[in-house]
N, C-alpha and C. Protein backbone atom coordinates (compact mmCIF):
# COMPACT_ATOMS: atom_id res chain seq x y z
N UNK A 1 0.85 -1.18 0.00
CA UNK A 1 0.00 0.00 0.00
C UNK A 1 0.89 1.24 0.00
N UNK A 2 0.52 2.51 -0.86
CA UNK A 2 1.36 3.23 -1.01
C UNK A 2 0.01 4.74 -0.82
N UNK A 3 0.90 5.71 -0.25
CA UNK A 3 -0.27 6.73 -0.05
C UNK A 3 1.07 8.38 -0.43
N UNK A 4 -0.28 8.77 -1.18
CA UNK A 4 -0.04 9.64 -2.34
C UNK A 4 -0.56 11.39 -2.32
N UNK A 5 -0.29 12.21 -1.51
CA UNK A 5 -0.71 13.83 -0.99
C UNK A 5 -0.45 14.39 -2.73
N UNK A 6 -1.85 14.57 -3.19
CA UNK A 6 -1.59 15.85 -4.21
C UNK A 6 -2.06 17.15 -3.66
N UNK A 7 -0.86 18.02 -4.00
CA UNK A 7 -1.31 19.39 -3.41
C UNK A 7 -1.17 20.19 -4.37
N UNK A 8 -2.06 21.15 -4.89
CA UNK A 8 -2.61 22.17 -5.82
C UNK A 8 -1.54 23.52 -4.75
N UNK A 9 -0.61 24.13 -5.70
CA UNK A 9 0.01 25.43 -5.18
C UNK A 9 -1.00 25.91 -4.67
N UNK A 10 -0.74 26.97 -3.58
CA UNK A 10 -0.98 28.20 -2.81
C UNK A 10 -1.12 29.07 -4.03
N UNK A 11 -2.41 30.16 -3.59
CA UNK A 11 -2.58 31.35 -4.49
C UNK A 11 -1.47 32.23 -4.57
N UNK A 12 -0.83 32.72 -5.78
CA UNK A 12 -0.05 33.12 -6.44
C UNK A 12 -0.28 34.61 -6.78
N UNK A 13 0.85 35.84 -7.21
CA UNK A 13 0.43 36.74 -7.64
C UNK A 13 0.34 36.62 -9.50
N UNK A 14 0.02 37.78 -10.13
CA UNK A 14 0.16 37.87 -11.71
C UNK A 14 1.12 38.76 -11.99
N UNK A 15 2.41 38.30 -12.55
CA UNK A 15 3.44 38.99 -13.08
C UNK A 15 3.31 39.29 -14.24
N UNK A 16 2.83 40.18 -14.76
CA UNK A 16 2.77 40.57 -16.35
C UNK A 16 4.08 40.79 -16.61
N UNK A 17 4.38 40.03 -18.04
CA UNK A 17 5.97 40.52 -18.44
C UNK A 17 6.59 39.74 -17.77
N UNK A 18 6.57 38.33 -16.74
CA UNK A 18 7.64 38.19 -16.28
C UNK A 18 7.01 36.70 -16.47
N UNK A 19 8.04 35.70 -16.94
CA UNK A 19 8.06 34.33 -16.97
C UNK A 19 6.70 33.71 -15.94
N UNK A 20 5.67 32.94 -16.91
CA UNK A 20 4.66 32.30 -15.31
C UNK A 20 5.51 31.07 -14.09
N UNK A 21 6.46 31.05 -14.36
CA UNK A 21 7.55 30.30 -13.49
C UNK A 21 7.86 31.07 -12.54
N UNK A 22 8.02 32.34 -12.48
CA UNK A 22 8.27 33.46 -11.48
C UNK A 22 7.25 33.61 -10.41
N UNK A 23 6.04 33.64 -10.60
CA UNK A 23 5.36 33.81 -10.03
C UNK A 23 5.27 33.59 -8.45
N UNK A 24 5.30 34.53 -7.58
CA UNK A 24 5.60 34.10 -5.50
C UNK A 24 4.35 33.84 -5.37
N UNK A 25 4.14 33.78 -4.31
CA UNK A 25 2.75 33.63 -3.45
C UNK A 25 2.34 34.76 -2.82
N UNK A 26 0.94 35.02 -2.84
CA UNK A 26 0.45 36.48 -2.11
C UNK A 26 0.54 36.07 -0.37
N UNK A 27 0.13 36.75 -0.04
CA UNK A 27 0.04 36.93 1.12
C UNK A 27 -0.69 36.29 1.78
N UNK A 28 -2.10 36.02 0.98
CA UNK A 28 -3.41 35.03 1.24
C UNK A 28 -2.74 33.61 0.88
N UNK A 29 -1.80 33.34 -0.24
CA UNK A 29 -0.75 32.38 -0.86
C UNK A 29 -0.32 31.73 0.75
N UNK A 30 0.65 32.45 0.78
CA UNK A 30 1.35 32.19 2.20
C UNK A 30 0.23 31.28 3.54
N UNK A 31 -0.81 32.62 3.88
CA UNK A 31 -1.52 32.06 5.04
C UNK A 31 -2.36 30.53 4.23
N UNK A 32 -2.56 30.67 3.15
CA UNK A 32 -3.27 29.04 2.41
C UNK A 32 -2.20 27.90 3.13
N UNK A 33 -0.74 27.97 3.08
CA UNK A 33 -0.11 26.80 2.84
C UNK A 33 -0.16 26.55 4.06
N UNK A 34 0.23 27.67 4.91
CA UNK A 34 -0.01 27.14 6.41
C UNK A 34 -1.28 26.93 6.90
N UNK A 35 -1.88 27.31 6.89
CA UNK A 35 -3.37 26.39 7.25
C UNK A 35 -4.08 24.95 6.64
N UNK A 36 -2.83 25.01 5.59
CA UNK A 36 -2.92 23.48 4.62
C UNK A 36 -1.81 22.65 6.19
N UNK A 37 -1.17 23.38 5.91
CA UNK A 37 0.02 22.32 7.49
C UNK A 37 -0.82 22.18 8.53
N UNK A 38 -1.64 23.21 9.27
CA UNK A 38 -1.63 22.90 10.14
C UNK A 38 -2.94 22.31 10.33
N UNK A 39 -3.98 22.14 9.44
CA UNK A 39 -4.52 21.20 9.06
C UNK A 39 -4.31 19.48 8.89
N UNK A 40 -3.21 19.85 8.30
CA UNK A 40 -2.90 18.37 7.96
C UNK A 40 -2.24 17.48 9.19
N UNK A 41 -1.56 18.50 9.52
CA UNK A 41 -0.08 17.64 10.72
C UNK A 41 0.68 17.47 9.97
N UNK A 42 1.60 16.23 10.59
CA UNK A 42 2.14 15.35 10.17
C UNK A 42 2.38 14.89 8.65
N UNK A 43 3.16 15.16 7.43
CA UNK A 43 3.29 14.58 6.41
C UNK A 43 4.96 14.11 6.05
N UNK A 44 4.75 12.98 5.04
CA UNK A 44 5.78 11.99 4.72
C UNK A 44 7.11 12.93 4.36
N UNK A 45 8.20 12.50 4.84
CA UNK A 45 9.40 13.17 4.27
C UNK A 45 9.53 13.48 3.14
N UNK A 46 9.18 12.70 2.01
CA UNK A 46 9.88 13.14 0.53
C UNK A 46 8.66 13.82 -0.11
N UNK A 47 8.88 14.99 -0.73
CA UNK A 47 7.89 15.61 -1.83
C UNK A 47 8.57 16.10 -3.13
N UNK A 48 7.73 15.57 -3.91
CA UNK A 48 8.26 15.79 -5.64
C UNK A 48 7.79 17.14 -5.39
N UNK A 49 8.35 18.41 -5.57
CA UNK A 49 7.84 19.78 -5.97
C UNK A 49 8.26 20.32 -7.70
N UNK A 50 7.06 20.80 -7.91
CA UNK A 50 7.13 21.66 -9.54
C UNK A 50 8.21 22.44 -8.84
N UNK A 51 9.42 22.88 -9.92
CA UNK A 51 10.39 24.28 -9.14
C UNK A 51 9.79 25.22 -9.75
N UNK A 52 8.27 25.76 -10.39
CA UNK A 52 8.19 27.10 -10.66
C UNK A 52 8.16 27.63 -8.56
N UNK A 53 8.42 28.73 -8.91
CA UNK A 53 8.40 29.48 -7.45
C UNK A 53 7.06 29.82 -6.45
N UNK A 54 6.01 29.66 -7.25
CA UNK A 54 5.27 29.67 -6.42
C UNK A 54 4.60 28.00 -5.71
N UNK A 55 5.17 27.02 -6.36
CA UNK A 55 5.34 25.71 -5.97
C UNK A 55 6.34 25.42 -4.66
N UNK A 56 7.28 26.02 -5.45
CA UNK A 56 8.65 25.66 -3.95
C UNK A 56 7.92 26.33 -2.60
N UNK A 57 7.40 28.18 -2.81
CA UNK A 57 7.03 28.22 -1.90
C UNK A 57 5.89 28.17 -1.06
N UNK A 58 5.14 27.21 -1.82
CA UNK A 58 3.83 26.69 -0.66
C UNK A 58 4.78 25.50 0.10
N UNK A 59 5.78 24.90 -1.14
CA UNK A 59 6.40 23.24 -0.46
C UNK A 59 7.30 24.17 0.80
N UNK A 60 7.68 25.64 0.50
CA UNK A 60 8.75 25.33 1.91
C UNK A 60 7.79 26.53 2.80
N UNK A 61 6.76 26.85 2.60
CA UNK A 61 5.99 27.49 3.86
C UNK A 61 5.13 26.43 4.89
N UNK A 62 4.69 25.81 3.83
CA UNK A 62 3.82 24.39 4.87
C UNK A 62 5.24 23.34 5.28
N UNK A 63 6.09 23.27 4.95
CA UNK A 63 7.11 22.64 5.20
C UNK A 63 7.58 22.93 6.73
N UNK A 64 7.17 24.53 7.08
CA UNK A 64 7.47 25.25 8.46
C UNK A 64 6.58 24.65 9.73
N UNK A 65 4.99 24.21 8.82
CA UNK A 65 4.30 23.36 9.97
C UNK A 65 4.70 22.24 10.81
N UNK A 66 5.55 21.54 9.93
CA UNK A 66 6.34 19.98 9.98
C UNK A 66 7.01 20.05 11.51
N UNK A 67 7.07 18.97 11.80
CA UNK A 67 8.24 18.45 13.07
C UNK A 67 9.55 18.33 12.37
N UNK A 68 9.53 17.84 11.68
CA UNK A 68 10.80 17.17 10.92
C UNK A 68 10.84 18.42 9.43
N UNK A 69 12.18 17.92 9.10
CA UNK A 69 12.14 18.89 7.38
C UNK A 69 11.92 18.08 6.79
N UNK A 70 10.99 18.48 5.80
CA UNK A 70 10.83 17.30 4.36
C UNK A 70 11.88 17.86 3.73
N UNK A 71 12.02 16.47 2.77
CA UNK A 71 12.92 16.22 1.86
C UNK A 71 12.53 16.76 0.15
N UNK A 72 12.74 18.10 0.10
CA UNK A 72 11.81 18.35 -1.47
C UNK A 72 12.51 18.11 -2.42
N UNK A 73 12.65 17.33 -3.69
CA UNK A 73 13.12 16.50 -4.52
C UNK A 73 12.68 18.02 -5.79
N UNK A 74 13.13 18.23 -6.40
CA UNK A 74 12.12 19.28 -7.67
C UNK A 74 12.47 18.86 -8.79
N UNK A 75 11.03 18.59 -9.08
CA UNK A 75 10.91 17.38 -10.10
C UNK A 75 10.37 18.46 -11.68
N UNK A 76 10.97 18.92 -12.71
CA UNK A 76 11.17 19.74 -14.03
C UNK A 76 9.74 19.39 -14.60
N UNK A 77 9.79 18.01 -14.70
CA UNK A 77 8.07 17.54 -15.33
C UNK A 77 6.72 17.59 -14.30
N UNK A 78 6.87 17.94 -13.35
CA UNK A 78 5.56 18.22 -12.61
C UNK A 78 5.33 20.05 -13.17
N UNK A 79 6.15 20.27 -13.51
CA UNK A 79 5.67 21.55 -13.99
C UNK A 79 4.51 22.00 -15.27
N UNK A 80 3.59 22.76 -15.38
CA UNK A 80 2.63 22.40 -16.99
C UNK A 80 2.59 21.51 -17.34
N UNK A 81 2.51 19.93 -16.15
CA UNK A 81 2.74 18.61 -16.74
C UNK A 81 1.20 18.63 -17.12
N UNK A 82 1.08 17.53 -18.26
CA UNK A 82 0.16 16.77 -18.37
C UNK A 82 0.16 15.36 -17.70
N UNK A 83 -1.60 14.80 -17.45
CA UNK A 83 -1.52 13.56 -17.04
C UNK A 83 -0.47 12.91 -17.08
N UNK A 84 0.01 12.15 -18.46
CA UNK A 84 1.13 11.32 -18.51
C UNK A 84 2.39 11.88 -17.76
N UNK A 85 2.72 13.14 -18.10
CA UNK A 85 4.25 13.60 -17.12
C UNK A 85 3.41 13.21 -15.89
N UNK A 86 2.71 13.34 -14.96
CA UNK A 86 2.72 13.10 -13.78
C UNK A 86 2.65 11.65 -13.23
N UNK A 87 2.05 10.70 -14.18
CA UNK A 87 2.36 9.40 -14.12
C UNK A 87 3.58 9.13 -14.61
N UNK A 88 4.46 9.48 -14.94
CA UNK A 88 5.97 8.73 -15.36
C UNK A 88 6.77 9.17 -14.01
N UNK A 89 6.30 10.24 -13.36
CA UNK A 89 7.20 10.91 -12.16
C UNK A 89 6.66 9.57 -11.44
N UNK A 90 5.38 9.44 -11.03
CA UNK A 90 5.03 8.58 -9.63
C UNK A 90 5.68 7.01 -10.29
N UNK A 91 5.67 6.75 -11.35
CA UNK A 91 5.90 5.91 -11.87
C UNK A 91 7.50 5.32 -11.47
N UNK A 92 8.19 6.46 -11.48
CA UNK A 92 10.22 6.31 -10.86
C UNK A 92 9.80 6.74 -10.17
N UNK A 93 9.37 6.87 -8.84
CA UNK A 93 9.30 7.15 -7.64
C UNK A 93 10.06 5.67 -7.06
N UNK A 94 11.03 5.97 -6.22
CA UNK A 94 11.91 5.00 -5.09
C UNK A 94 10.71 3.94 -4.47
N UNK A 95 10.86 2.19 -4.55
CA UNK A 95 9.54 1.82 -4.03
C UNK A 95 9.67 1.57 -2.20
N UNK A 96 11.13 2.32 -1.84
CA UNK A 96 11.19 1.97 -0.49
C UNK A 96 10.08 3.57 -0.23
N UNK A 97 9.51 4.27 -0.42
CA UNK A 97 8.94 5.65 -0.33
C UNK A 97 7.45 5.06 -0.12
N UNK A 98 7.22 4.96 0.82
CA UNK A 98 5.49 4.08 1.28
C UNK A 98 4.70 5.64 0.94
N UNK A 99 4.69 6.76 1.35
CA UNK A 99 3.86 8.23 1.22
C UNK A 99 4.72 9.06 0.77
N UNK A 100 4.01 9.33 -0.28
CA UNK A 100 4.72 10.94 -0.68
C UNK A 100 4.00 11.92 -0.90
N UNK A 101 4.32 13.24 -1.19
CA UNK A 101 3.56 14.52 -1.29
C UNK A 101 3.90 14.83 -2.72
N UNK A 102 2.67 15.52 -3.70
CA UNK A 102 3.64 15.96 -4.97
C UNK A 102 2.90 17.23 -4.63
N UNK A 103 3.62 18.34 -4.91
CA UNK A 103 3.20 19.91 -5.23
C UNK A 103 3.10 20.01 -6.76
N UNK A 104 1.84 20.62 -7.05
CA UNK A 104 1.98 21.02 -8.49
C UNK A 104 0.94 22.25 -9.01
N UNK A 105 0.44 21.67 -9.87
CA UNK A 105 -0.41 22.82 -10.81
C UNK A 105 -1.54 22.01 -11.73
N UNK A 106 -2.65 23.18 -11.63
CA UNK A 106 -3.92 22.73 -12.53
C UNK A 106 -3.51 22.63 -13.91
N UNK A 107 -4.49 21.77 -14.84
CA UNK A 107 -5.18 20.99 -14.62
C UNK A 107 -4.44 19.63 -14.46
N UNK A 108 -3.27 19.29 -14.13
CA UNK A 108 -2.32 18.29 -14.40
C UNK A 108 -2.88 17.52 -12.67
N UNK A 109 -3.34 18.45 -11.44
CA UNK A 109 -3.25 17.60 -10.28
C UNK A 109 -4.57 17.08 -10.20
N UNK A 110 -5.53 18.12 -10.77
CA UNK A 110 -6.51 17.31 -10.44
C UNK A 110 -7.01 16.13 -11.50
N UNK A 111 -6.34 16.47 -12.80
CA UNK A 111 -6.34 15.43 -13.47
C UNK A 111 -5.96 14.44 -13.18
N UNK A 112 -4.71 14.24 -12.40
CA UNK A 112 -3.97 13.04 -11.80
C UNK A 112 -5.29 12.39 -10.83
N UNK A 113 -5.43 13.23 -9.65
CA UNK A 113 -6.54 12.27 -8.77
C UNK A 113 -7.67 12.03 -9.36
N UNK A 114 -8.34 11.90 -10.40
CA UNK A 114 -9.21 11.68 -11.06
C UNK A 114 -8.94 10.55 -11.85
N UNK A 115 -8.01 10.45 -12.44
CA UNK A 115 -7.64 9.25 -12.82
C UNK A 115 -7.00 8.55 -11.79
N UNK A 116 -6.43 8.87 -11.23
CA UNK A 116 -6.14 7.57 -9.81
C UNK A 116 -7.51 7.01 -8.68
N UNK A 117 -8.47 8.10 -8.78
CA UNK A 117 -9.85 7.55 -7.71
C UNK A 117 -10.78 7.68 -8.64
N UNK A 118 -10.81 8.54 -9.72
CA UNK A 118 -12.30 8.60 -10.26
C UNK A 118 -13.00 9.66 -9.85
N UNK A 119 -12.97 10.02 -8.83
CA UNK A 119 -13.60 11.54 -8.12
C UNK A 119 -13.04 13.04 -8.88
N UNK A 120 -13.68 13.58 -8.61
CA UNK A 120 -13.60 14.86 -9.19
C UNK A 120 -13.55 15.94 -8.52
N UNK A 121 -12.82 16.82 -8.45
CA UNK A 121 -12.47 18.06 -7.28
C UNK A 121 -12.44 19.15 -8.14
N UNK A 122 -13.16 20.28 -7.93
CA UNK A 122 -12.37 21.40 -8.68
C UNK A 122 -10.82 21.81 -8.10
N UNK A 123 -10.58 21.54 -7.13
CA UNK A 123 -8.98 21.85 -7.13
C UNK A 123 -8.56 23.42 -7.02
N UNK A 124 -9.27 23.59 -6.09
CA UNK A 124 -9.03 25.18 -5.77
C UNK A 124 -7.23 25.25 -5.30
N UNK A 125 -7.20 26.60 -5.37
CA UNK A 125 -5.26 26.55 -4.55
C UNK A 125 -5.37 26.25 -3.73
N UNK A 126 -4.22 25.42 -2.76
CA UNK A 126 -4.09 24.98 -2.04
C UNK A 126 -4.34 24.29 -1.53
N UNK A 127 -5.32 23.39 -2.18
CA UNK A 127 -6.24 22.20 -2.30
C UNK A 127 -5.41 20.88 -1.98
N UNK A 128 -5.93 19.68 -1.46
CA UNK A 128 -5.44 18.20 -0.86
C UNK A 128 -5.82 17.96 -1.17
N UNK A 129 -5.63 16.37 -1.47
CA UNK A 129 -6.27 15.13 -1.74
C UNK A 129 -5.35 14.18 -1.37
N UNK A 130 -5.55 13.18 -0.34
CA UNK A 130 -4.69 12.11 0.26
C UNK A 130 -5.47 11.04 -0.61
N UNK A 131 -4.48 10.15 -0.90
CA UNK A 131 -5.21 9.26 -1.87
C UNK A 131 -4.43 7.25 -1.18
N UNK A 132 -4.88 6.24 -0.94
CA UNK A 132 -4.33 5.51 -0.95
C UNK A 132 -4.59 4.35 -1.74
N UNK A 133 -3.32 4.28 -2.53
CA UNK A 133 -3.22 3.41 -3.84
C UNK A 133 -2.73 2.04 -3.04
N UNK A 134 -3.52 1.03 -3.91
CA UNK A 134 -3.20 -0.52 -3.87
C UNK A 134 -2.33 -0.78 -4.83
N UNK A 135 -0.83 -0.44 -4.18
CA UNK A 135 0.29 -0.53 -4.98
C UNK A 135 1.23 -1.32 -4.03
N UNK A 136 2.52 -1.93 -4.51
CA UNK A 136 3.34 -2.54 -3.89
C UNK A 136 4.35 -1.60 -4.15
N UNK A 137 5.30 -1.31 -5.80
CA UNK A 137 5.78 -0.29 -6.47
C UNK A 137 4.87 0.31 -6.85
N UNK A 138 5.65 1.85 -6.92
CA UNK A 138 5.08 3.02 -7.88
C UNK A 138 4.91 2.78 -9.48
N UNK A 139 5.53 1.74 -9.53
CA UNK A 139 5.90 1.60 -11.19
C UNK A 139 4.33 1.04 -11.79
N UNK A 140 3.72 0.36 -10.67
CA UNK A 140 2.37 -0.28 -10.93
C UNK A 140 1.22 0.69 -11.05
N UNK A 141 1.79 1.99 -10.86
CA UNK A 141 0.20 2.91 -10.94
C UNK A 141 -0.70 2.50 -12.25
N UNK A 142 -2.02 2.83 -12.30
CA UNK A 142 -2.85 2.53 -13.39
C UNK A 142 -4.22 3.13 -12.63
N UNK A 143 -5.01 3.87 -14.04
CA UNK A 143 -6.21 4.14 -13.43
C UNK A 143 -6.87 3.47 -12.84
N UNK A 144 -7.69 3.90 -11.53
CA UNK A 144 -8.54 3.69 -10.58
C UNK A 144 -7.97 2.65 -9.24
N UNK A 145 -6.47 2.90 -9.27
CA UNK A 145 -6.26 2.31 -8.55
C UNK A 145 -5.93 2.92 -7.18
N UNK A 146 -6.40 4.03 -6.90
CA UNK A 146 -6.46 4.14 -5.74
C UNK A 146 -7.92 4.61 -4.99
N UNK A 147 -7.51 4.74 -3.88
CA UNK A 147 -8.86 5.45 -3.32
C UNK A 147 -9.11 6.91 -2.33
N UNK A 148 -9.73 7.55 -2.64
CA UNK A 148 -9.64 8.92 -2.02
C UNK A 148 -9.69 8.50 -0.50
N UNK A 149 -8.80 8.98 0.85
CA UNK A 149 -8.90 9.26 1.98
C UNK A 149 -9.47 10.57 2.41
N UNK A 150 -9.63 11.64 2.10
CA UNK A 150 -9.99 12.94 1.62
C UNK A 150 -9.47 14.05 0.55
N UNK A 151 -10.47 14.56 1.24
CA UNK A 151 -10.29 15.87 -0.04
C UNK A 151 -10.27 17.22 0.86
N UNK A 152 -9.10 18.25 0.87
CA UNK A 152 -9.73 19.74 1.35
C UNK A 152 -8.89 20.83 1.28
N UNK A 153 -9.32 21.83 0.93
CA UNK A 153 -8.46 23.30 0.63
C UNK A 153 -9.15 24.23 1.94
N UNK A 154 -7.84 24.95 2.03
CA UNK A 154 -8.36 26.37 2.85
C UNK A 154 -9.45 27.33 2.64
């Protein structure tokens, strides 16, 4: 059994003129991720994060909720991924890694939990979905193989 945190970035500002990779987190951004932590508790050491910037920093503001530091891995294809990029990431995921967290971006996350449970979220920022897949390896993902534990945004 393998269990799987998709998290939809924290609200972001609009940089006109400046790369959408640039993009920080507002202020409302910020208070989202931490009320995503301290909501949650407790989450698994390793997280695949998109490196656009407003990804890293929901992964290292809710990261501040933690007991421990997670381990953020920044993974190039969770970025404007489509479905498939996000299944080839979980797909090489390490199979000693029982939970992980991925940070990313619409429509690629909620597309992912939709095809992994079937359920449907609009996927607001800052949005969760704990999912636990009937997997041994990651390499075995395939639609509907997991099952929603919840769903919830700030």
């Amino acid at each position: 059994m393998k269990t799987l945190y998709i998290i939809r970035h924290a609200e972001a500002e609009d940089l006109f003129g400046q790369p959408d990779s640039f993009r920080p987190l507002t202020e409302r951004g910020n208070l989202q991720a931490l009320a995503l932590g301290n909501h949650l508790g407790q989450l698994p050491t390793n997280w695949m994060v998109s490196p656009a910037v407003r990804t890293y920093s929901t992964a290292h503001t809710l990261g501040t909720t933690q007991s421990h530091k997670p381990v953020l891995h920044l993974e190039k294809n969770i970025y404007n991924a489509e479905l498939s990029d996000l299944l080839e990431v979980i797909e090489l995921l390490p199979s000693e890694w029982n939970d992980v967290v991925l940070i990313g971006h619409n429509p690629g996350v909620s597309n992912l939990s939709q095809f992994l449970t079937g359920m449907q979220h609009p996927f607001k920022k800052g949005a969760v979905v704990k999912i636990q897949l009937d997997l041994t390896h990651w390499s075995e993902v395939a639609q509907g193989c997991g099952k929603e534990d919840f769903y919830w945004f700030p």
